[in-house]
N, C-alpha and C. Protein backbone atom coordinates (compact mmCIF):
# COMPACT_ATOMS: atom_id res chain seq x y z
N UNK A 1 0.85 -1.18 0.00
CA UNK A 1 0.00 0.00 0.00
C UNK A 1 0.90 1.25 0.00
N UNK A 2 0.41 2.23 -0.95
CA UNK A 2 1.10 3.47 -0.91
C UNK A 2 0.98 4.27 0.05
N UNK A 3 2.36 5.04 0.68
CA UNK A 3 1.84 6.03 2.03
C UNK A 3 1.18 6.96 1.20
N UNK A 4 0.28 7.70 2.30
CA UNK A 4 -0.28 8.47 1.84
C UNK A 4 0.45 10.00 2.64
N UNK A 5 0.15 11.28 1.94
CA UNK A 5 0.65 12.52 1.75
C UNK A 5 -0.25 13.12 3.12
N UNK A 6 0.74 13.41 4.42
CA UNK A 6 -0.26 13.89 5.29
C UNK A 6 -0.08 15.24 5.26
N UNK A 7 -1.58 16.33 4.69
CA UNK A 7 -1.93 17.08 4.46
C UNK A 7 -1.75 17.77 5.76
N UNK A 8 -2.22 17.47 7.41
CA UNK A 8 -2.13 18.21 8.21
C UNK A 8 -2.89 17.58 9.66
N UNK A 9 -3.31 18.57 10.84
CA UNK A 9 -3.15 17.27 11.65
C UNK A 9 -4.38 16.81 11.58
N UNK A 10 -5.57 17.12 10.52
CA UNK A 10 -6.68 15.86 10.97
C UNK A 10 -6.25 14.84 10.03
N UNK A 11 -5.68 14.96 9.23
CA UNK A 11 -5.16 13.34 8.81
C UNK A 11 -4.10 12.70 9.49
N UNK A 12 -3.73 13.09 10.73
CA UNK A 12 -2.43 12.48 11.84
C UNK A 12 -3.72 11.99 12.40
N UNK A 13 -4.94 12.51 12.83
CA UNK A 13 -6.49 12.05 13.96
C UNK A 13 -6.62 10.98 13.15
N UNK A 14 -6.47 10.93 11.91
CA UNK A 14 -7.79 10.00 11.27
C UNK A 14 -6.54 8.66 11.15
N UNK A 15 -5.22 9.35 11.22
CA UNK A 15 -4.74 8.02 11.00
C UNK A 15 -4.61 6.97 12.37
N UNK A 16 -4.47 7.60 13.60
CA UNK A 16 -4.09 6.94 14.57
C UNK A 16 -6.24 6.63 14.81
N UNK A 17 -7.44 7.05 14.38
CA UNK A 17 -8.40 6.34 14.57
C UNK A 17 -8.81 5.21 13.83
N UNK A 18 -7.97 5.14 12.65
CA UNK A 18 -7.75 4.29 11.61
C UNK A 18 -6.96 2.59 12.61
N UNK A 19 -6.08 3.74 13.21
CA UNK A 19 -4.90 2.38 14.17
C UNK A 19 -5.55 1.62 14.91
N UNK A 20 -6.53 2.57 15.75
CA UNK A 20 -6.80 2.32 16.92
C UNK A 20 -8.54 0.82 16.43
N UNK A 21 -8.79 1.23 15.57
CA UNK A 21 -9.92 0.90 14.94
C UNK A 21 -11.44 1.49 15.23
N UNK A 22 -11.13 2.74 15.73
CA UNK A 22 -12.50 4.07 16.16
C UNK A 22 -13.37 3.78 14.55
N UNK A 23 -12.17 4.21 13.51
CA UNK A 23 -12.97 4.73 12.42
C UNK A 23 -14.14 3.30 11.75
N UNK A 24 -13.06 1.83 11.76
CA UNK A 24 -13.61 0.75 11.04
C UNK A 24 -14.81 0.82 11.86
N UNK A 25 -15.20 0.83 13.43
CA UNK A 25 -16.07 0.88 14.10
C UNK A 25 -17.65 1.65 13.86
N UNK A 26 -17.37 3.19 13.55
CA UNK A 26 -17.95 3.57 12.61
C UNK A 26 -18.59 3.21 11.39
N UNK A 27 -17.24 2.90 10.73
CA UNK A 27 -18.49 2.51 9.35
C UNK A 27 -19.02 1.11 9.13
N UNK A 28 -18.72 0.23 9.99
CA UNK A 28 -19.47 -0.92 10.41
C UNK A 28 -20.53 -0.76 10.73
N UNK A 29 -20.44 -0.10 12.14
CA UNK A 29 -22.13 0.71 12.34
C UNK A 29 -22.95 1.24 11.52
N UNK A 30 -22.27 1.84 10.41
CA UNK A 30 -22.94 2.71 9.19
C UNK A 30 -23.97 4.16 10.11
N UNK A 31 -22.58 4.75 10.90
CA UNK A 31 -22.57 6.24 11.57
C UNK A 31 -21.98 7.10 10.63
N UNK A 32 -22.41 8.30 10.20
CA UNK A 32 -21.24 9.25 9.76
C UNK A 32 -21.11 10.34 11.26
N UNK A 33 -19.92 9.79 11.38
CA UNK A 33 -19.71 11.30 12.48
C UNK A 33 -19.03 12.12 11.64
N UNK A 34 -19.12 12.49 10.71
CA UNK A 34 -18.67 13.91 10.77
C UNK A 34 -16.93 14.01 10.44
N UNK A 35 -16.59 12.88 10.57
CA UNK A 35 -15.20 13.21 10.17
C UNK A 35 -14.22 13.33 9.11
N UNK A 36 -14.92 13.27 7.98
CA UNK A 36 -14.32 13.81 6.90
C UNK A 36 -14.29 15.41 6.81
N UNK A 37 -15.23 16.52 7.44
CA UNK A 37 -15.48 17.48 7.21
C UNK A 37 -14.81 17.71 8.47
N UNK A 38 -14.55 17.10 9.65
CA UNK A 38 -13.21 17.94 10.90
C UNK A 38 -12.13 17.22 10.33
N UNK A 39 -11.95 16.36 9.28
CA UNK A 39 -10.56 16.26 8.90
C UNK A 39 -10.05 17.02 8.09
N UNK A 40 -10.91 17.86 7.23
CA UNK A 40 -10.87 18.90 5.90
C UNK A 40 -10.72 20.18 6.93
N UNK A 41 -11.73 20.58 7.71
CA UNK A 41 -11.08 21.94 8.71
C UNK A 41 -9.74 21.74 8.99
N UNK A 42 -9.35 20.28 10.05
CA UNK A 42 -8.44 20.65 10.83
C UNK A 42 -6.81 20.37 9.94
N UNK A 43 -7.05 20.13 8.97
CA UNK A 43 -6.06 20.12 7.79
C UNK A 43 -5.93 21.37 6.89
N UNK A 44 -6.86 22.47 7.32
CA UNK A 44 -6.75 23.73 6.87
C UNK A 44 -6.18 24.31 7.94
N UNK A 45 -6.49 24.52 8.90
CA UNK A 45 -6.22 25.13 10.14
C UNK A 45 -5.26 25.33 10.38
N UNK A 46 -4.51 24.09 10.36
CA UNK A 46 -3.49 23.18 10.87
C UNK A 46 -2.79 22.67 10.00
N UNK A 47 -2.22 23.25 9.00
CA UNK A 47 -1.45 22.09 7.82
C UNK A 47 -0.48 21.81 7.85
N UNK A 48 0.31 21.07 7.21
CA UNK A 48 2.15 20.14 7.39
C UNK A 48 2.38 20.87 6.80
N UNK A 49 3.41 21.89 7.10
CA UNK A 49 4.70 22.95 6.43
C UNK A 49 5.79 21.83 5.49
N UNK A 50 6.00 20.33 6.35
CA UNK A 50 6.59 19.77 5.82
C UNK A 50 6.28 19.24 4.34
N UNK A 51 4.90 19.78 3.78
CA UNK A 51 4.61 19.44 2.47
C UNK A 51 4.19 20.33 1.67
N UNK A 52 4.92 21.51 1.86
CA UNK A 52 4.30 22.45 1.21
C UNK A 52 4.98 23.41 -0.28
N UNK A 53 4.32 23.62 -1.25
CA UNK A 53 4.44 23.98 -2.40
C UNK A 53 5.14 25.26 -2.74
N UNK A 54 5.93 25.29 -3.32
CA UNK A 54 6.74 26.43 -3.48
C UNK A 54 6.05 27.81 -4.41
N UNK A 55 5.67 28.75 -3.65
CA UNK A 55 4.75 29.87 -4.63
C UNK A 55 4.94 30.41 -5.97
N UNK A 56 3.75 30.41 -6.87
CA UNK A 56 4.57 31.03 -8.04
C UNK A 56 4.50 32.44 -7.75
N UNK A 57 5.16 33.11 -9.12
CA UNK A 57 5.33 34.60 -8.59
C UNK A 57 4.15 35.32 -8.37
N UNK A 58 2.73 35.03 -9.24
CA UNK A 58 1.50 35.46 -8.98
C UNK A 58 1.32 35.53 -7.68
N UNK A 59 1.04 34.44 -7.43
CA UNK A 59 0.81 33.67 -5.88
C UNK A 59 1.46 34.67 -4.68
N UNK A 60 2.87 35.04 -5.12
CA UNK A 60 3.81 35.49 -4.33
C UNK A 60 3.42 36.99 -4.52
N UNK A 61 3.22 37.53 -5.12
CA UNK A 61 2.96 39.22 -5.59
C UNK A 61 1.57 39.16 -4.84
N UNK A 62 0.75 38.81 -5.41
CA UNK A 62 -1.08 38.93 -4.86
C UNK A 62 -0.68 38.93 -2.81
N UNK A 63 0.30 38.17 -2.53
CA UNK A 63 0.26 37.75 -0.71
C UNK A 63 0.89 39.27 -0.06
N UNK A 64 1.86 39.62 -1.29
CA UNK A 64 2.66 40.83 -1.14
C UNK A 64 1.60 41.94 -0.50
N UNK A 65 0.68 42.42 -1.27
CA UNK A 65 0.03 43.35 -0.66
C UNK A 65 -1.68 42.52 -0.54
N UNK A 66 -1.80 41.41 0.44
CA UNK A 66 -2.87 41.02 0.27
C UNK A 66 -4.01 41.73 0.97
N UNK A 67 -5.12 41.96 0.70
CA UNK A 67 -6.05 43.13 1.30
C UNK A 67 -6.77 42.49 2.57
N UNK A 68 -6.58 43.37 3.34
CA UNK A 68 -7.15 42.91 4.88
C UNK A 68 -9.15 42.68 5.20
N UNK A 69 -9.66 43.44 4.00
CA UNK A 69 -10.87 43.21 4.24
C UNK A 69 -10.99 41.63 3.52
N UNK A 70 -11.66 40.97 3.29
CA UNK A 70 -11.99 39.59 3.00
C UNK A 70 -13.63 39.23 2.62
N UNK A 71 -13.10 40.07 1.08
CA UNK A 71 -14.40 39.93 0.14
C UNK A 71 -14.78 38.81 -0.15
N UNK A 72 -15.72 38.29 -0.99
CA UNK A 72 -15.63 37.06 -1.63
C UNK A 72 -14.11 36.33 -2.29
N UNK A 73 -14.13 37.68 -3.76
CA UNK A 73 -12.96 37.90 -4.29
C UNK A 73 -11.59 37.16 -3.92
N UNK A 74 -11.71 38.24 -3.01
CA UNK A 74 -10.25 37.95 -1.69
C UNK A 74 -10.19 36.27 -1.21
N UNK A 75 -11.50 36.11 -1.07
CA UNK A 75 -11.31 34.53 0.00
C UNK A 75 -11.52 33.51 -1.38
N UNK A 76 -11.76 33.40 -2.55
CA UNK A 76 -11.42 32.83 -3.89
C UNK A 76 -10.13 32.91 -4.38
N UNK A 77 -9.26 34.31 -4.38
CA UNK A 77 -7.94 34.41 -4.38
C UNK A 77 -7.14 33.32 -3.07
N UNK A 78 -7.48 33.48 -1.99
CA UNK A 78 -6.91 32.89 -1.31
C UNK A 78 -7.03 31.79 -1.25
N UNK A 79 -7.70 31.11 -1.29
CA UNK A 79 -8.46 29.40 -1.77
C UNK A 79 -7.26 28.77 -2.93
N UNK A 80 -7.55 29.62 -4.15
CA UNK A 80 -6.81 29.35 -4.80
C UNK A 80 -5.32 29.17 -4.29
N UNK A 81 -4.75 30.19 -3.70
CA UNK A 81 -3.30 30.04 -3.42
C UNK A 81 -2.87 29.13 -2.35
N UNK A 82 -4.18 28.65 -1.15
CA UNK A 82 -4.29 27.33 -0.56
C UNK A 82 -3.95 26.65 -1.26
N UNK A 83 -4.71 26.23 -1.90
CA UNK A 83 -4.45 24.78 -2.74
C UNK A 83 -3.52 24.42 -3.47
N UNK A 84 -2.92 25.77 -4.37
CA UNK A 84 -1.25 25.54 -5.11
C UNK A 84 -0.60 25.22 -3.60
N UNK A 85 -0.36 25.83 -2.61
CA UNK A 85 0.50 25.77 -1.73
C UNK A 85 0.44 24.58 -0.77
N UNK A 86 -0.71 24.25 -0.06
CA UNK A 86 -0.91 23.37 1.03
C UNK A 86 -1.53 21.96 0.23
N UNK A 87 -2.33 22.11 -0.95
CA UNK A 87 -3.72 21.32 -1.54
C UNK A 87 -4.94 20.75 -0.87
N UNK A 88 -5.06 22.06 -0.04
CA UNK A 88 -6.15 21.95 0.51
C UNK A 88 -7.02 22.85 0.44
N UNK A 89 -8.30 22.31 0.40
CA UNK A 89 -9.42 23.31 -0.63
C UNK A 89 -9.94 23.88 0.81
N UNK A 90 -10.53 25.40 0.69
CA UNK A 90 -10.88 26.03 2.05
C UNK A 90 -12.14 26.17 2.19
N UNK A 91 -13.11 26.46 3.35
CA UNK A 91 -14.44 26.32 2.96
C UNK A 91 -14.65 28.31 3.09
N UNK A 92 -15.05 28.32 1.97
CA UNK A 92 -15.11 30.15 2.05
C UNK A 92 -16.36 30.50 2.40
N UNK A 93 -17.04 29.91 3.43
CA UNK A 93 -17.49 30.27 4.03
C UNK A 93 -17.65 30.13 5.60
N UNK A 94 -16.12 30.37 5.68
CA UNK A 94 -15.70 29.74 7.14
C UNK A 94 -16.03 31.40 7.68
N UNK A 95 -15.30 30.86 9.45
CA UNK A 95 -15.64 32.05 10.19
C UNK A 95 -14.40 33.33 10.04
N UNK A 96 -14.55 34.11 9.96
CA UNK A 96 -13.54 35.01 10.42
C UNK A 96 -12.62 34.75 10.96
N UNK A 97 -12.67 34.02 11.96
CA UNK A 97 -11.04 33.77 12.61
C UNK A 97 -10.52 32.30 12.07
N UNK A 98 -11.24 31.41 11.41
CA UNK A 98 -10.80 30.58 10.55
C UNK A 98 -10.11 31.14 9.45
N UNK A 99 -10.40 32.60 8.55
CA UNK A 99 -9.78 32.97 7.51
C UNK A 99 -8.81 33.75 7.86
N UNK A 100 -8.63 34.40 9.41
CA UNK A 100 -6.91 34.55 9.87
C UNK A 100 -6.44 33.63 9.91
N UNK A 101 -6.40 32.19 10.44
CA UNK A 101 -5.25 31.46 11.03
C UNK A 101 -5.25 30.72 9.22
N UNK A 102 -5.93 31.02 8.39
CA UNK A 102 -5.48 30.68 6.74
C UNK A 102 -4.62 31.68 6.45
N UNK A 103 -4.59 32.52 6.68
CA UNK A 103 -4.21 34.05 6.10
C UNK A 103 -2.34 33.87 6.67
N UNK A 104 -2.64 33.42 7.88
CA UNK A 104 -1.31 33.76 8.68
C UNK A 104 -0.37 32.54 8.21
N UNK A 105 -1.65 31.40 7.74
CA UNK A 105 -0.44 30.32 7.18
C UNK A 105 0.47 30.46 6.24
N UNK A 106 -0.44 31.01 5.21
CA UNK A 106 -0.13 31.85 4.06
C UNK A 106 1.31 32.80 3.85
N UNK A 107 1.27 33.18 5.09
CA UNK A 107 1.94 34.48 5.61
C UNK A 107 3.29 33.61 6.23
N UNK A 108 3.30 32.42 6.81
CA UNK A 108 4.57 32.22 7.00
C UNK A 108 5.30 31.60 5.87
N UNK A 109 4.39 30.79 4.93
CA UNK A 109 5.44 30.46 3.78
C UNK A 109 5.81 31.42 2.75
N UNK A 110 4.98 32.74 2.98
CA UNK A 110 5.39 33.92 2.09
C UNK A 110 6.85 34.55 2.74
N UNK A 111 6.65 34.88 4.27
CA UNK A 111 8.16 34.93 4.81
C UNK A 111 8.97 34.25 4.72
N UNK A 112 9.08 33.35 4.39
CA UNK A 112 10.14 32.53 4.31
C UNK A 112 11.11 32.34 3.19
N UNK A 113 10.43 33.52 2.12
CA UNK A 113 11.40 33.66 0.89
C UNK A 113 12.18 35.22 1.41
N UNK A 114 11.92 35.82 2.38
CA UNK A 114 12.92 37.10 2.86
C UNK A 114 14.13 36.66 3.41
């Protein structure tokens, strides 16, 4: 079996519920708790730096002066540059302080070319 690419830490949750056998338990039962959609948050939230995509210059210019209000626009621009960077799709219609701690992720792999 191929490893798989851990995106961030709800796929570290899902793997050790995978270990533990929480998840097989679940879908034996034929429960959805919910954990594909806290594994998609907490893999946004929270993503592996150790897998992350090198910006193109677009990508890199647009972060340069990125605008602090957070239009639609803005949170489609940023989605987009999620996904080149982390490949993880964002839900744009998260909360406000979900689209800082995206913003700030953003923000450390943009520092990291100074």
């Amino acid at each position: 079996m191929a490893k798989r690419i851990n995106k961030g830490l709800g796929d570290v949750i899902e793997s050790v519920t995978e270990a533990v056998g929480i998840k097989q338990l679940f879908d034996l039962v034929g429960i959805d708790c919910g954990c594909e959609t806290r594994k998609e948050l907490l893999n946004a939230k929270f993503p592996n730096f150790k897998n992350v995509n090198c910006l193109n210059e677009s990508d890199y210019n647009y972060l340069k002066n990125v605008p602090t209000q957070l239009t639609h626009s803005v949170k489609t621009r940023l989605n987009e540059i999620y996904i080149n960077t982390f490949g993880i799709n964002l839900d744009k219609h998260g909360c406000e302080s979900c689209w800082r701690d995206y913003v700030a992720n953003l923000k450390k792999v943009f520092e990291s070319y100074a």
